[in-house]
C-alpha atoms as a PDB file:
ATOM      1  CA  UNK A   1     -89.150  54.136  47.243  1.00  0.00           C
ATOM      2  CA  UNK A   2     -86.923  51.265  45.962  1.00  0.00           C
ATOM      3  CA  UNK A   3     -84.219  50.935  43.396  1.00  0.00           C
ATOM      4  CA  UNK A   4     -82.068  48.488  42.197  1.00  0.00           C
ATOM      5  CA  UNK A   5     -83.063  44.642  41.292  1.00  0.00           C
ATOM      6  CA  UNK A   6     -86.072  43.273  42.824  1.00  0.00           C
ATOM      7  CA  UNK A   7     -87.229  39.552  42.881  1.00  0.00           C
ATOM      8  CA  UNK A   8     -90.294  37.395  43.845  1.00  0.00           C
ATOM      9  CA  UNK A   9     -89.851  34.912  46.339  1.00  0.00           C
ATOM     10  CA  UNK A  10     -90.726  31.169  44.804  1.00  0.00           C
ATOM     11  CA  UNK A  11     -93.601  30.558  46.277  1.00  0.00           C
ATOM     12  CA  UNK A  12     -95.032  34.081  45.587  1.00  0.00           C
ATOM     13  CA  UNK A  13     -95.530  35.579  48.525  1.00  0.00           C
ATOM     14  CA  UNK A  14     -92.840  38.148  48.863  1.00  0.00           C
ATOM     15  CA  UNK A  15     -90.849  40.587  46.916  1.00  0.00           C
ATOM     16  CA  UNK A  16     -87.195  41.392  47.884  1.00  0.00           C
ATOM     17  CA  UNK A  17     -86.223  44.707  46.930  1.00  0.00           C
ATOM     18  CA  UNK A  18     -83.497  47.565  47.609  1.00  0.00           C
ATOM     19  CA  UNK A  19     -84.337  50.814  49.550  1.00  0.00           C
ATOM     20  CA  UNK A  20     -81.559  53.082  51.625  1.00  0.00           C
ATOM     21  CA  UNK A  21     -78.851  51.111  50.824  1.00  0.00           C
ATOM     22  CA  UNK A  22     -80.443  47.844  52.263  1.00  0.00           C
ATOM     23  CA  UNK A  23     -82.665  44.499  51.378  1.00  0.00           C
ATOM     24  CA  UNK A  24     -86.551  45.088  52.800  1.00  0.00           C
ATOM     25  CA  UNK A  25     -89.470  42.536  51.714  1.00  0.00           C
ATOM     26  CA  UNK A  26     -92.977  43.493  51.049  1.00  0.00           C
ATOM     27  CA  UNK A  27     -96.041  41.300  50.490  1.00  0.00           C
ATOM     28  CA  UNK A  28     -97.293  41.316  46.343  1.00  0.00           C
ATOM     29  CA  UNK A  29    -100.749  42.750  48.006  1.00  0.00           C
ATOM     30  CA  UNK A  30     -99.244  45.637  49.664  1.00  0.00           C
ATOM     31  CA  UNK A  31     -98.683  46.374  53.242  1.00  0.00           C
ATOM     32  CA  UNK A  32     -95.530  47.861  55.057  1.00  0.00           C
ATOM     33  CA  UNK A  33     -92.178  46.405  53.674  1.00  0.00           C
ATOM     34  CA  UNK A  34     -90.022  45.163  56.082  1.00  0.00           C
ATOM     35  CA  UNK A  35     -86.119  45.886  56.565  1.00  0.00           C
ATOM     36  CA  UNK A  36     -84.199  42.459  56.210  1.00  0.00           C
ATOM     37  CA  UNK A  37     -80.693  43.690  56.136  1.00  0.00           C
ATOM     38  CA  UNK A  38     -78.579  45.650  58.680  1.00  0.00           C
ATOM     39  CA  UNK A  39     -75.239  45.173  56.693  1.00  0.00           C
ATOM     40  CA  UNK A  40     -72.681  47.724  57.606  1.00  0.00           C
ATOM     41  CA  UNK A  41     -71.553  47.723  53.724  1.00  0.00           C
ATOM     42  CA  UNK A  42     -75.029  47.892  52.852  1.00  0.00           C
ATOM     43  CA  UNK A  43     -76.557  45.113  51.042  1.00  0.00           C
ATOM     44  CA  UNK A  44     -77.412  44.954  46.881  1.00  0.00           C
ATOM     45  CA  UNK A  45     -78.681  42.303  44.314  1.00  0.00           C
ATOM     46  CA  UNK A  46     -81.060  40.173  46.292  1.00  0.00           C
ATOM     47  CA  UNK A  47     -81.560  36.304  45.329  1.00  0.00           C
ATOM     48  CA  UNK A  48     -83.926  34.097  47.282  1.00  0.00           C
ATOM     49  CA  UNK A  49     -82.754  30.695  48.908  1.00  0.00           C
ATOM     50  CA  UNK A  50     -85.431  27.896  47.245  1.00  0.00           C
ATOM     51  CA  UNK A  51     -86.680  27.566  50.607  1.00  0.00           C
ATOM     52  CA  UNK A  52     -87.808  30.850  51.336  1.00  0.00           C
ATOM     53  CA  UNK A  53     -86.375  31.162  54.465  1.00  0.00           C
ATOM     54  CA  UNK A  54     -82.985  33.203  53.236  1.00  0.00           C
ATOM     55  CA  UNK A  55     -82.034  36.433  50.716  1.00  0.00           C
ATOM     56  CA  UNK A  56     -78.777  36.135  49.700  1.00  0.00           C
ATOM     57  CA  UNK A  57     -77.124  39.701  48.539  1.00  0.00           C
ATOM     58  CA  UNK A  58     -73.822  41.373  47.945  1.00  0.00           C
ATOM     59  CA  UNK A  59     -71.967  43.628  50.757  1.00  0.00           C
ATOM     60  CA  UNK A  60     -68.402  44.408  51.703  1.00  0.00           C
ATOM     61  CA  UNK A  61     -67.440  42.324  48.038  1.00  0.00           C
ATOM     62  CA  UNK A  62     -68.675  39.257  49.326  1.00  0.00           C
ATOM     63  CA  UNK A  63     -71.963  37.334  49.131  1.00  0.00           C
ATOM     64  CA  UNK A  64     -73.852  37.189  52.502  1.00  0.00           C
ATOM     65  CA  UNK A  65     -77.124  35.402  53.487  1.00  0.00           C
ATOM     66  CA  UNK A  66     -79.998  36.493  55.809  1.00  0.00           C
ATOM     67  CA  UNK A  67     -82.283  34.930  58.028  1.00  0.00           C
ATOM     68  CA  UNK A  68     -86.126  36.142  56.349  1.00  0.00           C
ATOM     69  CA  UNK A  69     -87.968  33.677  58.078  1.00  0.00           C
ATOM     70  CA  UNK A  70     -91.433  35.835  60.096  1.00  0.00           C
ATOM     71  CA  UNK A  71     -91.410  35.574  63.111  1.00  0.00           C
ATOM     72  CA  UNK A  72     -88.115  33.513  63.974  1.00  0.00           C
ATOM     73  CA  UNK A  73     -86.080  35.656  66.630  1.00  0.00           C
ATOM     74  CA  UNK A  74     -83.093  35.175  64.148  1.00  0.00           C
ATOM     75  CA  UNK A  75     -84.823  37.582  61.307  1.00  0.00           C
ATOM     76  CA  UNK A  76     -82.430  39.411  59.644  1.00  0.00           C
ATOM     77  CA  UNK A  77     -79.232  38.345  60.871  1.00  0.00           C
ATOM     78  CA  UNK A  78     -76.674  37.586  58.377  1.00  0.00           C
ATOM     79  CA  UNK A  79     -73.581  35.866  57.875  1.00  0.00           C
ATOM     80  CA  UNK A  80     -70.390  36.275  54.792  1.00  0.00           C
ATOM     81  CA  UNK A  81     -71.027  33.274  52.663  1.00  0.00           C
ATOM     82  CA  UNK A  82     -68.058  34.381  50.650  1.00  0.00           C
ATOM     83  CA  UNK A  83     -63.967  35.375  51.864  1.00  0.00           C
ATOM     84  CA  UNK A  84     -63.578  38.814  50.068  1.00  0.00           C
ATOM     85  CA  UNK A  85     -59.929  37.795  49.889  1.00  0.00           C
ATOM     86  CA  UNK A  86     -60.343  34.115  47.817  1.00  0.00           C
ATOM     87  CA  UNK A  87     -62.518  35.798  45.410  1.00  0.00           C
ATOM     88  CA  UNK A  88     -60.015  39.408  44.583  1.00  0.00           C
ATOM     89  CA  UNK A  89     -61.101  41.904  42.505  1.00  0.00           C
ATOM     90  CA  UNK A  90     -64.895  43.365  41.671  1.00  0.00           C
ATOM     91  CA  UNK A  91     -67.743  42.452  44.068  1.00  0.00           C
ATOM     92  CA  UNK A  92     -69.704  39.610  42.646  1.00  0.00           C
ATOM     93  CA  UNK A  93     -72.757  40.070  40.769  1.00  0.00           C
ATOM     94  CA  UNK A  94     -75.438  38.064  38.972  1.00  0.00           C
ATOM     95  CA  UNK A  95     -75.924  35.875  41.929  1.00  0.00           C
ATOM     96  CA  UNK A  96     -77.966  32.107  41.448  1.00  0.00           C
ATOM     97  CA  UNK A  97     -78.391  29.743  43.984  1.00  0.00           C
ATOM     98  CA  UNK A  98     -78.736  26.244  42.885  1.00  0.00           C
ATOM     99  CA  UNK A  99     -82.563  25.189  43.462  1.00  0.00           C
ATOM    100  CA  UNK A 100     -81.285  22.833  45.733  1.00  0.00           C
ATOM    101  CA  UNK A 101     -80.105  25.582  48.126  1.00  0.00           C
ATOM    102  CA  UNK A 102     -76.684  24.083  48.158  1.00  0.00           C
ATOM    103  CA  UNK A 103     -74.575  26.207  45.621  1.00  0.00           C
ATOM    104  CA  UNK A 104     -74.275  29.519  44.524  1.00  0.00           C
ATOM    105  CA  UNK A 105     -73.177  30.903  41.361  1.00  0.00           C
ATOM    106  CA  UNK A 106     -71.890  34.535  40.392  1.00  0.00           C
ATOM    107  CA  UNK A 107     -69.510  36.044  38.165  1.00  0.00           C
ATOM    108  CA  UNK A 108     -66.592  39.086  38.817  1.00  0.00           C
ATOM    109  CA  UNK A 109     -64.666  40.852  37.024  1.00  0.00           C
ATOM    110  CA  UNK A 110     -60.995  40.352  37.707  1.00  0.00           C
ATOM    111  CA  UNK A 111     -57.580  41.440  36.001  1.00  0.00           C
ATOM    112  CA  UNK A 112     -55.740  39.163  33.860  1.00  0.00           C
ATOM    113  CA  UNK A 113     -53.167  40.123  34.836  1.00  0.00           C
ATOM    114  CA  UNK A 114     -52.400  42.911  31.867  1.00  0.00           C
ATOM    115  CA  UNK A 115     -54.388  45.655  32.728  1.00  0.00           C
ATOM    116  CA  UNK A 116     -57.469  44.072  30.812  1.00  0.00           C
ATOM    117  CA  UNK A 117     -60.475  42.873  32.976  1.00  0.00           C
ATOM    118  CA  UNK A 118     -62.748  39.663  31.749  1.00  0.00           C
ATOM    119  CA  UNK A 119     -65.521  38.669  33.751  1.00  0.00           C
ATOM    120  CA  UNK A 120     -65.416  34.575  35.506  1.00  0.00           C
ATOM    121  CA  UNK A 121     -68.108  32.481  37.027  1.00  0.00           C
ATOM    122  CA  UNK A 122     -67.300  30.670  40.201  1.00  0.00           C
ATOM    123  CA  UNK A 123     -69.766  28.112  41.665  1.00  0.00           C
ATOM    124  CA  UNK A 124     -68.959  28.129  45.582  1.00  0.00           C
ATOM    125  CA  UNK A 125     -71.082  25.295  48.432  1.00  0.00           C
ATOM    126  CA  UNK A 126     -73.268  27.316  50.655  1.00  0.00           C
ATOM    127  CA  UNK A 127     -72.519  26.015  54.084  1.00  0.00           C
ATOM    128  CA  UNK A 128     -75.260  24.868  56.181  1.00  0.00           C
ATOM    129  CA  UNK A 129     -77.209  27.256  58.600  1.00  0.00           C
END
C-alpha cells in the first residue's frame, strides 16, 4: 500500500515511496520495504540526495533530510533543512536537489500581500551532514 509520489534512487537500486503518512524504501526486485521516516508531522514528496545516502521530504512546512544509508546506526534520523518561519506561507513542494548535493530547490505558494497567492522558487544551501 503506498500513495503519493514515488522516485527511483540514481543508481537504481531503491524506490522511495509514501505509506501511513511516512517515507519507506523498497528494493525494484521486491522484498519488504523499509520505514525511513519517523517525522512527527509525517513526511511527503520524497527526493533523493545524488549520493544515495539521504531522502529529502516535506514535514511540519519545512524540508527535512534523512539518513538512508543500510546498515549505518544513524538510518533514519532526520534533521529540518529548512526554518518554517524564513520560508511563511504553504509547505514547499516540487523539491530538486542540485546533482551536486549542495542546493535544493522548491517552490510555495505565498500571499502577495492582497489576498491573491502566486507560487515562488527559492534555491536554499543544504548544510553539510
Amino acid at each position: 500500500d503506498c500513495g503519493g509520489i514515488i522516485r527511483c534512487s540514481l543508481d537504481g537500486s531503491r524506490i522511495a515511496f509514501t505509506r501511513g503518512g511516512q517515507i519507506w524504501l523498497i528494493s525494484p526486485l521486491g522484498g519488504d520495504a523499509v520505514q525511513a521516516t519517523s517525522l512527527s508531522g509525517g513526511a511527503t514528496k520524497p527526493w533523493w540526495d545524488p549520493s544515495g545516502d539521504y531522502i529529502y521530504c516535506v514535514s511540519d512546512n519545512s524540508i527535512w533530510r534523512t539518513n538512508v544509508v543500510e546498515g549505518d546506526p544513524q538510518f533514519g534520523v532526520s534533521e529540518r533543512i529548512t526554518d518554517a518561519s524564513l520560508y511563511p506561507g504553504r509547505s514547499p513542494d516540487a523539491l530538486c536537489v542540485a546533482p551536486n548535493g549542495q542546493w535544493v530547490a522548491f517552490n510555495r505558494s505565498l500571499n502577495r500581500g492582497d489576498g491573491t497567492n502566486v507560487n515562488q522558487v527559492f534555491i536554499v544551501p543544504i548544510p553539510l551532514p
